[in-house]
Protein backbone atom coordinates (compact mmCIF):
# COMPACT_ATOMS: atom_id res chain seq x y z
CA UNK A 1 120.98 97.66 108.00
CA UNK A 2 121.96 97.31 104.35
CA UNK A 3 123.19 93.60 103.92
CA UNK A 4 124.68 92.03 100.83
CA UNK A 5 124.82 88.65 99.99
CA UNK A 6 127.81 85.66 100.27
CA UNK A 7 127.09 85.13 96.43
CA UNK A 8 128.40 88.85 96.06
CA UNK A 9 131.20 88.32 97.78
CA UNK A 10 132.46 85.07 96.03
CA UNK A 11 131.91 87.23 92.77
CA UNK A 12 134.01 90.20 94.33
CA UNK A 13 137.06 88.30 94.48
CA UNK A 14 136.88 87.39 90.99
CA UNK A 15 136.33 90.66 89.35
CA UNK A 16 137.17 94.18 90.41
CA UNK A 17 133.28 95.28 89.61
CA UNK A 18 130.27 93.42 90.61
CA UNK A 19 126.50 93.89 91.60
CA UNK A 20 124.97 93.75 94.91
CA UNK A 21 121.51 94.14 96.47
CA UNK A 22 120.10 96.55 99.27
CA UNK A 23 118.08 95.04 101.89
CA UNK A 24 117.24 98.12 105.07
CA UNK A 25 116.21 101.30 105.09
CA UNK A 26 120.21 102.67 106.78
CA UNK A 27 121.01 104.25 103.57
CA UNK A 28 117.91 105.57 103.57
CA UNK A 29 117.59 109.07 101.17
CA UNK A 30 120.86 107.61 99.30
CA UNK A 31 119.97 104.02 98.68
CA UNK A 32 116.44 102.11 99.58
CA UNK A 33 115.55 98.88 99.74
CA UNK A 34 116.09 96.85 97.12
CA UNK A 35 118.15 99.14 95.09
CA UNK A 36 120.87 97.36 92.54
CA UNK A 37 124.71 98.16 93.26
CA UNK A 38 127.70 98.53 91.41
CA UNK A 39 130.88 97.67 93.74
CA UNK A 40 134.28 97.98 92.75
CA UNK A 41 135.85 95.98 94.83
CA UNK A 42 139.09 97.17 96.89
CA UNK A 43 138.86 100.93 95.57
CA UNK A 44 140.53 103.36 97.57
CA UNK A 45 138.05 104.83 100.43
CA UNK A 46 138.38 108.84 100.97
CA UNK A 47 135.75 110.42 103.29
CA UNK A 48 132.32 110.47 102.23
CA UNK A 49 132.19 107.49 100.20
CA UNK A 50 129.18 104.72 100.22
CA UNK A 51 131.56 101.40 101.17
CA UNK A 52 130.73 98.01 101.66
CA UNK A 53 132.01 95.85 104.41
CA UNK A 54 131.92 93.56 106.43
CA UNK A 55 130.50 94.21 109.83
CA UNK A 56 132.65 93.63 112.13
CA UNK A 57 130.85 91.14 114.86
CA UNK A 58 129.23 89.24 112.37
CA UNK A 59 132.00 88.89 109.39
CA UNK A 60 129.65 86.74 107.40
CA UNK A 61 127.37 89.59 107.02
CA UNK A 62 128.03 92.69 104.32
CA UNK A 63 126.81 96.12 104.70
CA UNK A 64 126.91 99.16 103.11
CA UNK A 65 127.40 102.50 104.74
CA UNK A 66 129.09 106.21 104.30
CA UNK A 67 132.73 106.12 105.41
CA UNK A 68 132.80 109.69 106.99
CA UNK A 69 136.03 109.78 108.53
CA UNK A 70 139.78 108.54 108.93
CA UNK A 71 140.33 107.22 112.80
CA UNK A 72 143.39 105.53 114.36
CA UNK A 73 142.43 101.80 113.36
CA UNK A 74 140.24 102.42 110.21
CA UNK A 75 136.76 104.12 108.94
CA UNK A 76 134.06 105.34 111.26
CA UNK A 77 131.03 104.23 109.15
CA UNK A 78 127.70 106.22 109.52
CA UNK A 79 124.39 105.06 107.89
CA UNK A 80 122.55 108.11 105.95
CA UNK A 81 119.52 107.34 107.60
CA UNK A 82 120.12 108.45 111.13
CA UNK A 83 117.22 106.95 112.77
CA UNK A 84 118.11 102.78 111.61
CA UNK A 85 121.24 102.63 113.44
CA UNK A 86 124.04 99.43 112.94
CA UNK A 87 127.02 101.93 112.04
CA UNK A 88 129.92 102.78 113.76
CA UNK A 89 127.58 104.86 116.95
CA UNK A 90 127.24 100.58 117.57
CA UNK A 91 130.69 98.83 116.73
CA UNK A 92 132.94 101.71 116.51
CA UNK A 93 135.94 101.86 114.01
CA UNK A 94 135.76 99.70 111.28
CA UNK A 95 139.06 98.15 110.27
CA UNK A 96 140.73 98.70 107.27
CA UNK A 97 140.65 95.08 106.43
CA UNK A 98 137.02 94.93 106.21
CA UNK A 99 136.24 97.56 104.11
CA UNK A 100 135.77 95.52 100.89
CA UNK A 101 134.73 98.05 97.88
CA UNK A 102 133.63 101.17 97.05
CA UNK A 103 129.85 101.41 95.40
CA UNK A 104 130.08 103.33 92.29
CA UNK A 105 126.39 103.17 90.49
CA UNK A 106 122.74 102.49 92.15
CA UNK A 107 120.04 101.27 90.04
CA UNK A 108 116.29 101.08 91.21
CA UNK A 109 114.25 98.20 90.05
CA UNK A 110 110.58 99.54 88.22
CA UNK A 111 107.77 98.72 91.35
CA UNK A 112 104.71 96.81 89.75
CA UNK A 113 102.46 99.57 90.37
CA UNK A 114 104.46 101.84 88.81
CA UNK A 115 101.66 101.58 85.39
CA UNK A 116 100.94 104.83 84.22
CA UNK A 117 103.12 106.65 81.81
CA UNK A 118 103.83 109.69 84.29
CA UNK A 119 105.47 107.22 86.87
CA UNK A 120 107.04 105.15 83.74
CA UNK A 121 108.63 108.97 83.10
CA UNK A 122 109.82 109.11 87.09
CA UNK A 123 111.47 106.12 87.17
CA UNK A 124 113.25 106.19 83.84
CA UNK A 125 114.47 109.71 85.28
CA UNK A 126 115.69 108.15 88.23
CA UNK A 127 116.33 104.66 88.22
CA UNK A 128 119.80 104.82 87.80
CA UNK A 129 122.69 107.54 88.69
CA UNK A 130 125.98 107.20 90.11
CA UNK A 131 126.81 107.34 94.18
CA UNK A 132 129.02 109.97 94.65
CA UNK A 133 131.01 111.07 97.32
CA UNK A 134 129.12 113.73 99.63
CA UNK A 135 131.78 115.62 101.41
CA UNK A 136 129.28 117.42 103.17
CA UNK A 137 127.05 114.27 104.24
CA UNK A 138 130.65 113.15 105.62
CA UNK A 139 130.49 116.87 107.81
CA UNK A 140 126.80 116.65 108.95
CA UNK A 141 127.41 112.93 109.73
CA UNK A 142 130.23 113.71 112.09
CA UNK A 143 128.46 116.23 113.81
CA UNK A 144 125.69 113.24 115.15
């Protein structure tokens, strides 16, 4: 599952943006590992949303996942990748108190081998783009 480190959460109290590294392959087409976040920290939640939070048996850990729907108690929390599990299908409703931030921007780091000028092209192309909400990830989510 996506983790985040303590050093981002120290620097999320601080400031109402901050970075934060991927690690897992949960988020998996939306985010990979070792993709570069930008949180803001305690933004309002709506369905569909990437989120990060802390995971509720093991508070000292911080994951990100797609919020997909409103329950009685908080957010059920769904990983894109359906196949890595660690969501909500696991620990069920997520409190409200532990969703910490909304991500707003993903950047992907160049790869080493990434030499010649056609895949200097791709990555510039892609490296970074916002996270947007997917309304219809939230739907096709649920339906799992």
């Amino acid at each position: 599952m996506p983790e985040l480190s303590q050093e981002t959460e120290r620097r999320g109290a601080l400031l109402p943006f901050g970075p934060a590294e991927v690690t897992g392959p949960s988020m998996v087409p939306t985010l990979h590992h070792g993709d570069r976040l930008l949180v803001q920290w305690g933004a309002r939640v709506g369905p569909g949303d990437v989120v990060v939070l802390r995971h509720p048996f093991q508070q000292d850990l911080l994951v990100v996942k797609r919020a997909t729907e409103r329950r009685e108690g908080g957010w059920w929390v769904l990983g894109d990748n359906a196949y890595a599990g660690g969501d909500s299908t696991d620990y069920g409703v997520v409190p409200d108190e532990l969703v910490l931030g909304k991500v707003r921007f993903r950047y992907r780091p160049r790869r080493p081998d990434q030499r010649s000028l056609f895949a200097a092209v791709r990555w510039v192309l892609s490296a970074a783009r916002p996270v947007l909400c997917d309304r219809s990830a939230s739907r096709r989510l649920r339906a799992r």
